[in-house]
N, C-alpha and C. Protein backbone atom coordinates (compact mmCIF):
# COMPACT_ATOMS: atom_id res chain seq x y z
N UNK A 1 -62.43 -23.58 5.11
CA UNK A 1 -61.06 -23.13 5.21
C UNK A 1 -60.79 -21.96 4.27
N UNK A 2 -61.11 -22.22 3.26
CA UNK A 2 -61.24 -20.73 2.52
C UNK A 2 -61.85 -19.37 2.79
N UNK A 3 -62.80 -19.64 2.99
CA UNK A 3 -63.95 -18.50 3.49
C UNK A 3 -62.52 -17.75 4.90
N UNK A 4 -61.59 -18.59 5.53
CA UNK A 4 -61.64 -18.16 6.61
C UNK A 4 -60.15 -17.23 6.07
N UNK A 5 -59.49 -18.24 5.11
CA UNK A 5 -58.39 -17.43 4.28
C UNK A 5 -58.71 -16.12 3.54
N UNK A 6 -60.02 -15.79 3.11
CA UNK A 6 -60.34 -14.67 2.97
C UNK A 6 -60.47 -13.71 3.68
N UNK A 7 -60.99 -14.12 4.60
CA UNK A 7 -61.34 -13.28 6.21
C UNK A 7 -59.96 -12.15 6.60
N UNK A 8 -59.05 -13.68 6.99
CA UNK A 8 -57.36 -13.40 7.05
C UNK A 8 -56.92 -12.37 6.00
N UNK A 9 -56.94 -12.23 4.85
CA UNK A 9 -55.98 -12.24 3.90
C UNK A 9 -56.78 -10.73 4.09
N UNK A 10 -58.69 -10.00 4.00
CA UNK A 10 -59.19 -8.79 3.62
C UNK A 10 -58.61 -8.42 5.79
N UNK A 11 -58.52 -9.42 6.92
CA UNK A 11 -58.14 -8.19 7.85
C UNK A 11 -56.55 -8.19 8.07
N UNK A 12 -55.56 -8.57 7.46
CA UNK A 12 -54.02 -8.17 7.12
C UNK A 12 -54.03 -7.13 6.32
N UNK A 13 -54.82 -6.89 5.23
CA UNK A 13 -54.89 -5.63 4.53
C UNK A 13 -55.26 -4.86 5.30
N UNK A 14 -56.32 -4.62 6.39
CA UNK A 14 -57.10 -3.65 6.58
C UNK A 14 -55.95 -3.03 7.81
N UNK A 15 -55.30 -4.38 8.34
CA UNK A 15 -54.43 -3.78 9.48
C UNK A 15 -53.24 -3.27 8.98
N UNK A 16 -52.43 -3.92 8.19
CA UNK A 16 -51.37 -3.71 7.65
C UNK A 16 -51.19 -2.56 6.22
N UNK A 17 -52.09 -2.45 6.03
CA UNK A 17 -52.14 -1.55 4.67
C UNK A 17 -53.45 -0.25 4.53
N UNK A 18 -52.96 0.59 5.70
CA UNK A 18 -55.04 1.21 6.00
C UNK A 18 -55.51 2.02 5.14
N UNK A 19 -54.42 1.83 4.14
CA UNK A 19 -55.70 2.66 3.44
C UNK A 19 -56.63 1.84 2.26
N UNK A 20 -56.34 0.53 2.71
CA UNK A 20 -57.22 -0.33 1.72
C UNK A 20 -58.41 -0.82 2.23
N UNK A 21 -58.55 -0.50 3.56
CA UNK A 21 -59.81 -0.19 4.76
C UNK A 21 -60.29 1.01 4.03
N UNK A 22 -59.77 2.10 4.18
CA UNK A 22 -60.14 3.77 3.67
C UNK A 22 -61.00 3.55 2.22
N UNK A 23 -60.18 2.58 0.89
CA UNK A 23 -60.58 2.13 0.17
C UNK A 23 -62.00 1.65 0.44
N UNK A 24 -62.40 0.62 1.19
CA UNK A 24 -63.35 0.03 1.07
C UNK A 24 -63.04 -1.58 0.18
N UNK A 25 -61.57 -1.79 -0.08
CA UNK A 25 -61.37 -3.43 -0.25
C UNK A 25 -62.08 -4.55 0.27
N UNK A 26 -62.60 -5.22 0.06
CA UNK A 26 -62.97 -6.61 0.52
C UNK A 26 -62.60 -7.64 -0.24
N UNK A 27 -62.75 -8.39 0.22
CA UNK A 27 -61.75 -9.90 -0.14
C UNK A 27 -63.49 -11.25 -0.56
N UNK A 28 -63.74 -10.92 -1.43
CA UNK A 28 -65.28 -12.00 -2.43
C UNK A 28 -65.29 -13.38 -2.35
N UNK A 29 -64.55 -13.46 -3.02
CA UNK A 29 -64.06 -14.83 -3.44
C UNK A 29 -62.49 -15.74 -3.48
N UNK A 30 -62.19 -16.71 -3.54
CA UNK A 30 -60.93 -17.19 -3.61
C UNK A 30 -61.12 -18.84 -4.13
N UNK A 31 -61.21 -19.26 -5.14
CA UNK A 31 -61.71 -20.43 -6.20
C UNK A 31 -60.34 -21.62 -5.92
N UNK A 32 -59.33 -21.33 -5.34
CA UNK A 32 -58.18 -21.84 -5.78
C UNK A 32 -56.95 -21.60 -6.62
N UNK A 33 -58.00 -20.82 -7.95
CA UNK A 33 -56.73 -20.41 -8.80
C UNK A 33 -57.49 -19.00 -9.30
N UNK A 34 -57.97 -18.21 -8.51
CA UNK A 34 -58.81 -17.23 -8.92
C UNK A 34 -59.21 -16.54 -7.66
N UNK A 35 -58.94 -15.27 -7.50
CA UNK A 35 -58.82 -14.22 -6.39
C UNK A 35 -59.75 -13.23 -6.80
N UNK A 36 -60.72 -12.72 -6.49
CA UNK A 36 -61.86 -11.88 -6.47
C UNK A 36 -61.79 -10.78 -5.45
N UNK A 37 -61.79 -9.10 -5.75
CA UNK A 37 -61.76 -8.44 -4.73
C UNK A 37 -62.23 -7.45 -5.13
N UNK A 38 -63.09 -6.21 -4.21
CA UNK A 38 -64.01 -5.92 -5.10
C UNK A 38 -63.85 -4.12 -4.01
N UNK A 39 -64.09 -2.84 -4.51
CA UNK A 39 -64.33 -1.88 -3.82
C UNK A 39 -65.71 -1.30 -4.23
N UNK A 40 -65.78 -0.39 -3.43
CA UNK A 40 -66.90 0.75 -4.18
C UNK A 40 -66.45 2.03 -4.28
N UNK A 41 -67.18 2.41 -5.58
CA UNK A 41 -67.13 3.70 -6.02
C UNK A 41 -66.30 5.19 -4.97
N UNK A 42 -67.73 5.01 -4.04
CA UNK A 42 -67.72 6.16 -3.51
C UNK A 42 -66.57 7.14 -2.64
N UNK A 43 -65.84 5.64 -2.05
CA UNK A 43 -64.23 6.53 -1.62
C UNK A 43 -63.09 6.39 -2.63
N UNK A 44 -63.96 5.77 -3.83
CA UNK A 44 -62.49 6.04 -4.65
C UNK A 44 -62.53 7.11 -5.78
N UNK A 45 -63.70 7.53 -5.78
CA UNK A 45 -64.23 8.51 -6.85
C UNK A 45 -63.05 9.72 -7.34
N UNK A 46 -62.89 9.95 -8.30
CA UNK A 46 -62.00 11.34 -8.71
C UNK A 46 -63.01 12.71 -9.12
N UNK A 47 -62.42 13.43 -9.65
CA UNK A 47 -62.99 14.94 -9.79
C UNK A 47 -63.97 14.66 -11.23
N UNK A 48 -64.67 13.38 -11.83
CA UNK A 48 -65.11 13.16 -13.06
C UNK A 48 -66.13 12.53 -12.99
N UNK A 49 -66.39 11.69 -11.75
CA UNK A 49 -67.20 10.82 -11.08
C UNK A 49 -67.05 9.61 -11.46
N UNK A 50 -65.76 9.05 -11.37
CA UNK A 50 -65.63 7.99 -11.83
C UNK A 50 -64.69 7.54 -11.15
N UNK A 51 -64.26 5.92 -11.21
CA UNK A 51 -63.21 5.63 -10.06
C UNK A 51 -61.79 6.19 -10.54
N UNK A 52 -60.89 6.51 -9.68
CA UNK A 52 -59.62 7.30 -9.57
C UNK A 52 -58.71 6.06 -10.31
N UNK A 53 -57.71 6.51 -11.02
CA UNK A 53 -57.04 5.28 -11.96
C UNK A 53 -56.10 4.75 -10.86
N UNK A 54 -55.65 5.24 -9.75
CA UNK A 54 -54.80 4.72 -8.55
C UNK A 54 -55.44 3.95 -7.83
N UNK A 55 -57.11 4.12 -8.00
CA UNK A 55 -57.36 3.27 -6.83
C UNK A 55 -58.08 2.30 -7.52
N UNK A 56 -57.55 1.95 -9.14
CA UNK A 56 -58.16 0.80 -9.77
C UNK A 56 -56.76 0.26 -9.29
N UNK A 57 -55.51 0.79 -9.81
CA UNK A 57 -54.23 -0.02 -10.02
C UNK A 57 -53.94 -0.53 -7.93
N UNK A 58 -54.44 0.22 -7.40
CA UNK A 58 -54.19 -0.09 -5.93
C UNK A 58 -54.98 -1.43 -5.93
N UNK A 59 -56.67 -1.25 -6.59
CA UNK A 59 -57.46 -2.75 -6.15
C UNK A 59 -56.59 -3.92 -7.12
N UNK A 60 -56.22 -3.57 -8.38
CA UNK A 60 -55.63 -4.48 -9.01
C UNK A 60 -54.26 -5.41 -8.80
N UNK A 61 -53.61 -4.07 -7.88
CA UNK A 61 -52.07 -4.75 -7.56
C UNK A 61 -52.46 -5.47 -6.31
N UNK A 62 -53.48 -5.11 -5.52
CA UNK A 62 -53.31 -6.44 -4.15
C UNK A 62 -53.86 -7.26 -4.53
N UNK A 63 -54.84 -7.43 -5.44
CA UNK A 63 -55.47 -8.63 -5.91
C UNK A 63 -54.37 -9.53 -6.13
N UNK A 64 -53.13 -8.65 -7.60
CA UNK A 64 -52.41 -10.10 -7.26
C UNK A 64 -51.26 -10.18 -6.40
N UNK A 65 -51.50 -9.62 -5.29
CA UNK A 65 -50.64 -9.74 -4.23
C UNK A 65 -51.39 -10.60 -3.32
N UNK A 66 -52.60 -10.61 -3.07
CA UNK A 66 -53.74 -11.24 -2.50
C UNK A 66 -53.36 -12.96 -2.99
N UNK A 67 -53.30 -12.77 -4.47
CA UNK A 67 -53.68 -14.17 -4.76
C UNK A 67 -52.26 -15.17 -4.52
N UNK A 68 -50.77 -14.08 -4.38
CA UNK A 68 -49.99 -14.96 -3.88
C UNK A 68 -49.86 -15.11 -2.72
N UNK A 69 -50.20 -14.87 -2.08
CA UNK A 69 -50.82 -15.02 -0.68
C UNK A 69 -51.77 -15.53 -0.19
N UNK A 70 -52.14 -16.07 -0.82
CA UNK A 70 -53.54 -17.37 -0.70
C UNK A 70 -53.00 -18.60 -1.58
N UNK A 71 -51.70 -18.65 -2.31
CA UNK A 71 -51.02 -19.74 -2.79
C UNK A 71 -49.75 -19.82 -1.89
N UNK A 72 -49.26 -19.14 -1.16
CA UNK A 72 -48.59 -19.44 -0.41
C UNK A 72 -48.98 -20.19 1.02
N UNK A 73 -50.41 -19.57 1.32
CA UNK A 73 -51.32 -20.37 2.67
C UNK A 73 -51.58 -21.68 2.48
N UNK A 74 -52.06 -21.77 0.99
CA UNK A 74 -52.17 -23.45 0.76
C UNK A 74 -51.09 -24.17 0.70
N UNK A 75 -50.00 -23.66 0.78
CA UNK A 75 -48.66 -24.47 0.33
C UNK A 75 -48.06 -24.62 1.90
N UNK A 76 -48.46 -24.01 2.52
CA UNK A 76 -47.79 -23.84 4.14
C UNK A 76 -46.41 -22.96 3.95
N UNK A 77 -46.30 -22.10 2.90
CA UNK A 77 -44.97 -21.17 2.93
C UNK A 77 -45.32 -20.10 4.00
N UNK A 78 -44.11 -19.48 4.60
CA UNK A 78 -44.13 -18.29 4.92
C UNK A 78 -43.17 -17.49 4.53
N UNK A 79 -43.32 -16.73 3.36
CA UNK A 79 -42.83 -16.08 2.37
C UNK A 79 -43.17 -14.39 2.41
N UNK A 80 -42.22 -13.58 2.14
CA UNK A 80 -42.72 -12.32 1.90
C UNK A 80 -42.92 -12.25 0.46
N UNK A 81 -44.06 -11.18 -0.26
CA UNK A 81 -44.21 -10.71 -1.32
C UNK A 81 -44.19 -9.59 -1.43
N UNK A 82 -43.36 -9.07 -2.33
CA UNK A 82 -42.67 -7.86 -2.55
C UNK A 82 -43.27 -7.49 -4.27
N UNK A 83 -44.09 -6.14 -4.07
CA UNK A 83 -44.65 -5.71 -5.67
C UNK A 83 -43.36 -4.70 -6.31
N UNK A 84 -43.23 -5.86 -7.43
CA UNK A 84 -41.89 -5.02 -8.33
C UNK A 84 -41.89 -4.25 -8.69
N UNK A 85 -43.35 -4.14 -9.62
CA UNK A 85 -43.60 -3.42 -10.73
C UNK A 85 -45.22 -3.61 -11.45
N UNK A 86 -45.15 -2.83 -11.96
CA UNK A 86 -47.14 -2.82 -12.54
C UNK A 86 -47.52 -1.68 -13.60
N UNK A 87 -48.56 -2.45 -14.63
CA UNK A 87 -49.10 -1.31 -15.39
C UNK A 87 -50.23 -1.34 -15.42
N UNK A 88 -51.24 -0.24 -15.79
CA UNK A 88 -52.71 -0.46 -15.47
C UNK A 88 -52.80 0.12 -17.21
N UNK A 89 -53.87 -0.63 -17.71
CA UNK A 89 -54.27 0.67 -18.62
C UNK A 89 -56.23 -0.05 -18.41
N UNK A 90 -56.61 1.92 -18.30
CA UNK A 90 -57.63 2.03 -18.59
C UNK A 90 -58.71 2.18 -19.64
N UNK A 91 -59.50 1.25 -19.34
CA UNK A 91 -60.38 1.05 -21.39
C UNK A 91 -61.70 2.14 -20.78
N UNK A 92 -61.96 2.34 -19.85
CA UNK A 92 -63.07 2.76 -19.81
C UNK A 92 -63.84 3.49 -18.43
N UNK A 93 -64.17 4.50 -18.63
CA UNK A 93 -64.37 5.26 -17.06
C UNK A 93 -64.79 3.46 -15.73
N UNK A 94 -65.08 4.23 -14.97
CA UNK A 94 -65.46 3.37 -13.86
C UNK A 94 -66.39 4.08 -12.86
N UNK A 95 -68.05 3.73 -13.51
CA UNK A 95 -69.01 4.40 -12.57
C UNK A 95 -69.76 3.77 -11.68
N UNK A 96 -69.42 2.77 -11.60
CA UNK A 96 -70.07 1.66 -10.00
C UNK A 96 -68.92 1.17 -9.73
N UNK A 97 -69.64 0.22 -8.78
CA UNK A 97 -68.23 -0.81 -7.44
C UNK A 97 -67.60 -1.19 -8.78
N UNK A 98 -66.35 -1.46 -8.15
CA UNK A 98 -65.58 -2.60 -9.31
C UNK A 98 -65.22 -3.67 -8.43
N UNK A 99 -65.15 -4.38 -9.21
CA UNK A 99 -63.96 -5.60 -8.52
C UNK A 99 -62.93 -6.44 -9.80
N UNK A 100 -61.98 -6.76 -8.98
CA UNK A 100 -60.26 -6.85 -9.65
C UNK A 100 -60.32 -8.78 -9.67
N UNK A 101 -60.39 -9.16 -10.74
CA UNK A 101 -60.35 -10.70 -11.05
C UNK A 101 -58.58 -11.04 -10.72
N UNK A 102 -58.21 -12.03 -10.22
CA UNK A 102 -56.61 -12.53 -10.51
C UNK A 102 -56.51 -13.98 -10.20
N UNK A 103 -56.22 -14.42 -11.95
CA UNK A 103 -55.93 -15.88 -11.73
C UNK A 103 -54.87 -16.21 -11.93
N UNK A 104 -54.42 -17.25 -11.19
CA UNK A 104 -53.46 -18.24 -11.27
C UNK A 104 -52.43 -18.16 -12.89
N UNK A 105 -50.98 -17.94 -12.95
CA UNK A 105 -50.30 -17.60 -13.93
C UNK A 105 -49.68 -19.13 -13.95
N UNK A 106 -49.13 -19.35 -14.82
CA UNK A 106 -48.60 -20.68 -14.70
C UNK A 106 -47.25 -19.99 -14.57
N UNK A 107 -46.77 -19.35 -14.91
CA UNK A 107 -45.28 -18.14 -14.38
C UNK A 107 -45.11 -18.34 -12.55
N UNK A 108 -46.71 -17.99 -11.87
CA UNK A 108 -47.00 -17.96 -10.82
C UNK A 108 -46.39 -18.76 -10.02
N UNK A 109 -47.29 -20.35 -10.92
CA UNK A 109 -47.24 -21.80 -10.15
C UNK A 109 -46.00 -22.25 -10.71
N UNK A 110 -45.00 -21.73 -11.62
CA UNK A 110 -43.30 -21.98 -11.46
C UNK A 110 -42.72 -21.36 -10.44
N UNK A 111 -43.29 -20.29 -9.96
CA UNK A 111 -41.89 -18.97 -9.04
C UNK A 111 -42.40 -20.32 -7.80
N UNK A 112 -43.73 -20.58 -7.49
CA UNK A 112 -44.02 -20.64 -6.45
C UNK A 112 -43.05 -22.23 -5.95
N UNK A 113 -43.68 -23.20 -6.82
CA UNK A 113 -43.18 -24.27 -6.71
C UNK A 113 -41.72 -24.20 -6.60
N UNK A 114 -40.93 -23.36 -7.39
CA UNK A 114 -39.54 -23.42 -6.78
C UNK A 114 -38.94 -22.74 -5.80
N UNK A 115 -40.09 -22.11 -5.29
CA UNK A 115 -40.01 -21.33 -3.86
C UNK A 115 -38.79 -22.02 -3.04
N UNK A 116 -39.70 -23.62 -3.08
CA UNK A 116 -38.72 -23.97 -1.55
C UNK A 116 -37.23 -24.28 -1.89
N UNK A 117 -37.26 -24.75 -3.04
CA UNK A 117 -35.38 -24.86 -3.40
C UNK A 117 -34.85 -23.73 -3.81
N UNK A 118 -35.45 -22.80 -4.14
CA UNK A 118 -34.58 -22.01 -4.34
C UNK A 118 -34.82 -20.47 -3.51
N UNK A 119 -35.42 -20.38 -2.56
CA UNK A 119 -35.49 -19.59 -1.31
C UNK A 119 -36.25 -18.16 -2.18
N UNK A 120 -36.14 -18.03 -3.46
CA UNK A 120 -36.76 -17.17 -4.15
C UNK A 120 -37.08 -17.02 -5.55
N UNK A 121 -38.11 -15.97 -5.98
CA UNK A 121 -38.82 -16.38 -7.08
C UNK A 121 -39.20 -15.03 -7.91
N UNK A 122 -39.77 -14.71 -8.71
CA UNK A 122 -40.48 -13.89 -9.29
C UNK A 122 -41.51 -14.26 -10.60
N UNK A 123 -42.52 -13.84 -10.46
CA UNK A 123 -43.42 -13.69 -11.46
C UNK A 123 -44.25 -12.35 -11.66
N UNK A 124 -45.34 -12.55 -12.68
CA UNK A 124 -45.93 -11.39 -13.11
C UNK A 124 -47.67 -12.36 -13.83
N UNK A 125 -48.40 -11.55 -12.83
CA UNK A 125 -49.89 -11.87 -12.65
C UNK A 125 -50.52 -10.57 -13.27
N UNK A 126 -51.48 -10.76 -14.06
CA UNK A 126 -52.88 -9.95 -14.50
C UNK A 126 -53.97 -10.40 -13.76
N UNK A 127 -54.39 -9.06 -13.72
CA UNK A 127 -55.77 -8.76 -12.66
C UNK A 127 -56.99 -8.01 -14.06
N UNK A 128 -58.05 -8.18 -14.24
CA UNK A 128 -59.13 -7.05 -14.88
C UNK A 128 -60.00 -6.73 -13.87
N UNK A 129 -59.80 -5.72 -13.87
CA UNK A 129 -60.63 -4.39 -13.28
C UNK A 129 -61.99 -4.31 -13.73
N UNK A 130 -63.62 -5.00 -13.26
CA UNK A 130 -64.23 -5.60 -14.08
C UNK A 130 -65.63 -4.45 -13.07
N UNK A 131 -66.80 -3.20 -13.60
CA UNK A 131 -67.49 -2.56 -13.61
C UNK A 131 -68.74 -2.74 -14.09
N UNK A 132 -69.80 -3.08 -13.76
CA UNK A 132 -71.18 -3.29 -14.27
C UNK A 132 -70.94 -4.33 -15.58
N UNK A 133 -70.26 -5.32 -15.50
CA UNK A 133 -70.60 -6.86 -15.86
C UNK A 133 -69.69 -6.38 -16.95
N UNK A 134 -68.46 -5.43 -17.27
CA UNK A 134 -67.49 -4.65 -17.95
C UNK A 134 -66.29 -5.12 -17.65
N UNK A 135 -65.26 -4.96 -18.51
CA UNK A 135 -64.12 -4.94 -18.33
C UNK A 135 -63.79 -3.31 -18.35
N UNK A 136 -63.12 -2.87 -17.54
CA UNK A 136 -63.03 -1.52 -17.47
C UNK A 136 -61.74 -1.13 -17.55
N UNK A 137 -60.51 -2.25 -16.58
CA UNK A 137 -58.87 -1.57 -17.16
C UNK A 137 -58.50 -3.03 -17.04
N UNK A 138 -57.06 -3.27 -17.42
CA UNK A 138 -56.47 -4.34 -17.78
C UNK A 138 -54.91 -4.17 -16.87
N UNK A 139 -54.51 -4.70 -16.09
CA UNK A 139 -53.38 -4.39 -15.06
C UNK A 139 -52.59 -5.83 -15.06
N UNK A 140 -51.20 -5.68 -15.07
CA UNK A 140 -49.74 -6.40 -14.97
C UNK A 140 -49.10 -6.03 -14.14
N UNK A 141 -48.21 -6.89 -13.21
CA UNK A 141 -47.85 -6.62 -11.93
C UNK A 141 -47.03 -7.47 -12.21
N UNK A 142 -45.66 -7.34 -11.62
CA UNK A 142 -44.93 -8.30 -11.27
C UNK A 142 -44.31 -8.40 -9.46
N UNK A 143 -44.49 -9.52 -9.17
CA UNK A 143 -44.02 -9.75 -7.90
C UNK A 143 -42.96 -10.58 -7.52
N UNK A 144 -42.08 -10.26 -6.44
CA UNK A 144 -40.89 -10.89 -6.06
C UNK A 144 -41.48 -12.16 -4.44
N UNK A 145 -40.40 -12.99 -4.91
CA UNK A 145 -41.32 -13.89 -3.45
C UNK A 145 -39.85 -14.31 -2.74
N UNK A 146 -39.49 -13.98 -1.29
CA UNK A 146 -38.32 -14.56 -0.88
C UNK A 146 -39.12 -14.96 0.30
N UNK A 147 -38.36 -16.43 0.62
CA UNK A 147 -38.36 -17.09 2.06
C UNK A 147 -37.70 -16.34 2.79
């Protein structure tokens, strides 16, 4: 069932959002409380040879848009998620694939759980932006959730 929530969750991006196809996004892993998503280099590269800081904060913000959206599938919500707001900071170029870690906030598992009484929610999830076994940038996002 997971494997297939991944499937779902990397072809809604690819249809609904194309340039995270263009990206080269894919959808790795999904643990339960831990969202894995991973690009490569080569279409995100900038003029330095290294990955573009938009298209870390792009892999970082769907990650945790990804991951409320794989807590909303397990819950049987059908909820929109709306990205508020986000900061990326970068520690360190980015010269291979990366992929964007996002776990479970306990902020998260409050907005979510009071999803259903109260028709809406907000929290704020961290993602690391993680490069040849590296931490490479560090990203905060906050997201809105209405029924």
């Amino acid at each position: 069932m997971l494997d297939d929530l991944c499937r779902q969750l990397e072809q809604r991006w690819h249809r609904e959002i194309p340039i995270s196809s263009a990206m080269g996004i894919e959808v790795v892993s999904f643990a339960g409380d831990e969202l894995i998503v991973r690009a490569a280099l080569t279409p995100n590269v900038n003029v330095h040879g290294s990955a573009f800081a938009g298209s870390q904060f792009s892999l970082a913000s769907l990650c945790g848009w990804g991951q409320l959206h794989m807590q909303l599938a397990r819950r049987g919500l059908d909820a929109s998620i709306i990205f508020v707001d986000g900061r990326i900071q970068c520690l360190k170029p980015v010269r291979a694939d990366m992929a964007a870690r996002c776990r479970l906030s306990e902020e998260a598992t409050a907005a979510l759980d009071g999803l259903a009484s109260e028709g809406r929610g907000r929290c704020r999830l961290s993602a690391r932006i993680e490069s040849g076994g590296e931490l490479a940038a560090a990203f905060t996002g906050t997201y809105g959730l209405k029924l």
